[in-house]
N, C-alpha and C. Protein backbone atom coordinates (compact mmCIF):
# COMPACT_ATOMS: atom_id res chain seq x y z
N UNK A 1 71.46 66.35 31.40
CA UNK A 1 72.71 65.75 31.80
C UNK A 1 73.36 66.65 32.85
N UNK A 2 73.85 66.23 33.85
CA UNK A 2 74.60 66.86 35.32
C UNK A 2 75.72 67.10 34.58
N UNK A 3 75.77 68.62 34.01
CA UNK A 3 77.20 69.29 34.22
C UNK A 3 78.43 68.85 35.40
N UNK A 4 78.08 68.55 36.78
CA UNK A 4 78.53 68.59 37.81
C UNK A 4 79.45 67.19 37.94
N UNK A 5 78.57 65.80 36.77
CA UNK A 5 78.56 64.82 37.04
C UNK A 5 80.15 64.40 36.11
N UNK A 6 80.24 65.55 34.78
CA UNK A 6 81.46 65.73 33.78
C UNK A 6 82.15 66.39 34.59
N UNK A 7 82.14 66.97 35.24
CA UNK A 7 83.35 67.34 35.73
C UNK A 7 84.06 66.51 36.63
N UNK A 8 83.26 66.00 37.64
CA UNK A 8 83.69 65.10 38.67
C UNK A 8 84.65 63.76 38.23
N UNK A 9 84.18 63.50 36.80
CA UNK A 9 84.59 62.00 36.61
C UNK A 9 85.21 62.52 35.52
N UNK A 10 86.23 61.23 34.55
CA UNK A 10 86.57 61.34 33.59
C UNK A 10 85.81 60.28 32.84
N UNK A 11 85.51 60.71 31.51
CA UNK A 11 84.27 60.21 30.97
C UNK A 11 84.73 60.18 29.32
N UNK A 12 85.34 59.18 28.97
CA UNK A 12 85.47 58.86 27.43
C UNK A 12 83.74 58.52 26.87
N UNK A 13 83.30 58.73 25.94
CA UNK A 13 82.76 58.35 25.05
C UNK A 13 83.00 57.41 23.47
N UNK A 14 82.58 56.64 23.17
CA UNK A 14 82.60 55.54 21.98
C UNK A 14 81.33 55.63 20.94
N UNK A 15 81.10 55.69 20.09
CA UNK A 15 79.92 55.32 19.29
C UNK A 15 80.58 54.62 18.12
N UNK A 16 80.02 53.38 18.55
CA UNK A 16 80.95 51.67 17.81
C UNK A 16 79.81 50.46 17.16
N UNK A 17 79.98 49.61 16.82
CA UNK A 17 79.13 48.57 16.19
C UNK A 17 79.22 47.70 17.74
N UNK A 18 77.94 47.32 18.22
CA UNK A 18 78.10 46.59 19.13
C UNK A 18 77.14 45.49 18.08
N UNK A 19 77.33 44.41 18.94
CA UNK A 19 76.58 42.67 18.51
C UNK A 19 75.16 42.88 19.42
N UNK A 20 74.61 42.22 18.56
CA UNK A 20 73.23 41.52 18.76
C UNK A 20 72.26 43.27 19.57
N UNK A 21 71.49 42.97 20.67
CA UNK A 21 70.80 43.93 21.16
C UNK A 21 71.39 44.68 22.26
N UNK A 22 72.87 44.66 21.81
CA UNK A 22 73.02 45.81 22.85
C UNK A 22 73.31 46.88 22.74
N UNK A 23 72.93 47.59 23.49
CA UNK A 23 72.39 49.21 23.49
C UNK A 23 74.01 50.25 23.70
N UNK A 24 74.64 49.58 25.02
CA UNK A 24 75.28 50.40 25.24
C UNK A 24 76.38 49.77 26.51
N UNK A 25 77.15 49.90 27.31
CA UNK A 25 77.72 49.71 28.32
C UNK A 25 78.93 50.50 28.50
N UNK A 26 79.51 50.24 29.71
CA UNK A 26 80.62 51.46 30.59
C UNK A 26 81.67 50.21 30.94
N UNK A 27 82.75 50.89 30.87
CA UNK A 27 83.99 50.07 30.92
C UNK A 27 85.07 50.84 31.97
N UNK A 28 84.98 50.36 33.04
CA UNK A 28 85.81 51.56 34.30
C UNK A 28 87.41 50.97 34.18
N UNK A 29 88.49 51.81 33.90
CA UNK A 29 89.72 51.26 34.05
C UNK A 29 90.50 52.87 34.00
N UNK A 30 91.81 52.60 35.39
CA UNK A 30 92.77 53.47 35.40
C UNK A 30 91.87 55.10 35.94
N UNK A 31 91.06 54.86 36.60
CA UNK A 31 90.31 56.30 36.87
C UNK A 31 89.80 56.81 35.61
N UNK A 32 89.42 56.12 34.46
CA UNK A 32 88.58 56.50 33.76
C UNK A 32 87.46 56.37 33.64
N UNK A 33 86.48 56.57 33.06
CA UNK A 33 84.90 55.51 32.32
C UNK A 33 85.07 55.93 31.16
N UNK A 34 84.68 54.75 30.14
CA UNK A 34 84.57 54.81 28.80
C UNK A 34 82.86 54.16 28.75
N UNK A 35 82.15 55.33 27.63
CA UNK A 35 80.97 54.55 27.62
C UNK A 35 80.90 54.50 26.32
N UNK A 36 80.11 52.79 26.01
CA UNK A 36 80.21 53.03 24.48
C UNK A 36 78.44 52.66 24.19
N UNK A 37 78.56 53.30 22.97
CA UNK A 37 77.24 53.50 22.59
C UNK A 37 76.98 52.56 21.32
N UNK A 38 76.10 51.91 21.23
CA UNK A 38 75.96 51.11 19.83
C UNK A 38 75.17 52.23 18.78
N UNK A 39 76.29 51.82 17.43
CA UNK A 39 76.25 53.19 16.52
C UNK A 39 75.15 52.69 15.78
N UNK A 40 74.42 51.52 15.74
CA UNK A 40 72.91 51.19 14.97
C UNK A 40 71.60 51.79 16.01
N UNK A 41 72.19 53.09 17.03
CA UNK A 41 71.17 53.15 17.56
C UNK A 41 70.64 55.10 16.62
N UNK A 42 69.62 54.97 16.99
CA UNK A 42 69.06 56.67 16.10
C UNK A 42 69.44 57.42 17.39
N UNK A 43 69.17 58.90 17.27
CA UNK A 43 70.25 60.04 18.20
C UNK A 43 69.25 59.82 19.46
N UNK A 44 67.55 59.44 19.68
CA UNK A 44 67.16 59.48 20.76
C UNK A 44 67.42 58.61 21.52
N UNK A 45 67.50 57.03 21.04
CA UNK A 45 67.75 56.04 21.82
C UNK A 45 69.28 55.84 22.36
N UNK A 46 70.49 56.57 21.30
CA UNK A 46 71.91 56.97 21.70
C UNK A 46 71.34 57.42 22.89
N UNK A 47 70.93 58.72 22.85
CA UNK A 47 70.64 59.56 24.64
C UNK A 47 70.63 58.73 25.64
N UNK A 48 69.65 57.94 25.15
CA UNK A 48 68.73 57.23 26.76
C UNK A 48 69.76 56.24 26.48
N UNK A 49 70.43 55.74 26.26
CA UNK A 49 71.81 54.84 26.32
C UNK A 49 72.80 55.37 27.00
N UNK A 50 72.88 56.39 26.52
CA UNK A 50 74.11 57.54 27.77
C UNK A 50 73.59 57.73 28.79
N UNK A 51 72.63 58.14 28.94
CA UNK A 51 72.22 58.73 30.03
C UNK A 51 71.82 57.99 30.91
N UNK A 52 71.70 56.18 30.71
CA UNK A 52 71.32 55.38 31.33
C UNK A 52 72.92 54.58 31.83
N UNK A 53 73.91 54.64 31.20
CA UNK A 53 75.67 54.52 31.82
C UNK A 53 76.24 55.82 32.40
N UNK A 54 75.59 56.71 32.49
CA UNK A 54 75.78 57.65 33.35
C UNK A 54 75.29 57.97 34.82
N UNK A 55 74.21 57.10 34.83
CA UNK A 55 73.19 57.28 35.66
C UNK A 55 74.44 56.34 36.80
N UNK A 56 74.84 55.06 35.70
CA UNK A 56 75.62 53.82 36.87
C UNK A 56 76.46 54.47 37.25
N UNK A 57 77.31 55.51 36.65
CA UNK A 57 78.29 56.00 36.55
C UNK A 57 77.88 56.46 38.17
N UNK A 58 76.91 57.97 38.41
CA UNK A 58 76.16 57.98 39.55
C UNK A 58 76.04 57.70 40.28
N UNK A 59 75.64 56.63 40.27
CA UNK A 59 74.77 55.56 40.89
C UNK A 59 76.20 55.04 42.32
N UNK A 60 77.26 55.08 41.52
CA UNK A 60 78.43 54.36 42.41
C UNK A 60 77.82 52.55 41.91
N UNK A 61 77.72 51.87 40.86
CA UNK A 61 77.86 50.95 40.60
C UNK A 61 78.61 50.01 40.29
N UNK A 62 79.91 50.69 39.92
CA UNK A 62 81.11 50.03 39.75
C UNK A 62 81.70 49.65 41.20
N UNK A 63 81.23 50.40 42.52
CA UNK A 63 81.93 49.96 43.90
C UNK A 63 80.74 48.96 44.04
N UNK A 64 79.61 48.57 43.76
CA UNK A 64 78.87 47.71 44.34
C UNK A 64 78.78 46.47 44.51
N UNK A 65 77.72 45.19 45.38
CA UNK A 65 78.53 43.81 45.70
C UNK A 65 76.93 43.40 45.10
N UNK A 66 76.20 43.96 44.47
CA UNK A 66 74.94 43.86 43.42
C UNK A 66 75.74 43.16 42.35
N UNK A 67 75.02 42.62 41.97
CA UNK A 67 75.15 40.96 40.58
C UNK A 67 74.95 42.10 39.38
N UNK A 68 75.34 42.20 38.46
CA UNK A 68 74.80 43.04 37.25
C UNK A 68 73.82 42.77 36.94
N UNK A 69 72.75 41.97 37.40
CA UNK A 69 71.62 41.76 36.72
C UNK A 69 70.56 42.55 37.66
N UNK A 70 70.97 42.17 39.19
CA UNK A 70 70.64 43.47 40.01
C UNK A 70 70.63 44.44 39.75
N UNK A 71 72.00 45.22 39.35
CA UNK A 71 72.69 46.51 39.26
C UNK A 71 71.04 46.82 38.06
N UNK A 72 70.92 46.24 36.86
CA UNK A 72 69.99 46.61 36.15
C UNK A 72 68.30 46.85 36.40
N UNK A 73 67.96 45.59 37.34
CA UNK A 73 66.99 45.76 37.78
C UNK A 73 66.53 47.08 38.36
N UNK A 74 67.57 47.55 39.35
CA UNK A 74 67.19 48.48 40.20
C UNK A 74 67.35 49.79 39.01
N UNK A 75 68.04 49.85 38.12
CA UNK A 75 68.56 50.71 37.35
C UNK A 75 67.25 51.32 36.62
N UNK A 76 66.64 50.18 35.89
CA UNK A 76 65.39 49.96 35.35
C UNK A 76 64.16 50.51 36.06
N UNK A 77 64.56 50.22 37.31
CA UNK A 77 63.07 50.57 38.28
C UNK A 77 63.43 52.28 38.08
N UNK A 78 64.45 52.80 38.85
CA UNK A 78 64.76 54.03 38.72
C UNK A 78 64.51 54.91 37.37
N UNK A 79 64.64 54.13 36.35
CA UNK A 79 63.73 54.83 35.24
C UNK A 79 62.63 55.30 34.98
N UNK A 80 61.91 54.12 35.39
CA UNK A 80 60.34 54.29 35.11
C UNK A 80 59.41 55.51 35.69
């Protein structure tokens, strides 16, 4: 995780009951990010859940004119 990347931003964290299969998502409001994590996940797949709303965080995805389904695609590729 980019030390560089916590400092730069303000970065709430959540670990909550999310519905059905989702993993995780980022919620940008007031110069914050809140990322929340679904709490039915075990501590490795939590990680790669953070570290994958951090990445958008990064990424500058919240300024982008990418469809969220884009935003993921490319997100996804960048994983692999």
């Amino acid at each position: 995780m980019s030390q560089s990347l916590l400092k730069n931003y303000q970065i709430n964290i959540r670990i909550l009951p999310l519905p059905g299969k989702i993993q995780s998502f980022v919620v940008y409001k007031d110069d914050f990010y809140t990322i929340v994590v679904n709490e039915c996940l075990n501590q490795t797949a939590r990680m790669r859940a953070y570290r994958h709303e951090l990445d958008h965080i990064e990424n500058g995805d919240f300024e982008s004119d990418l469809s969220t389904g884009m935003i993921e695609i490319r997100a996804h590729e960048m994983e692999d």
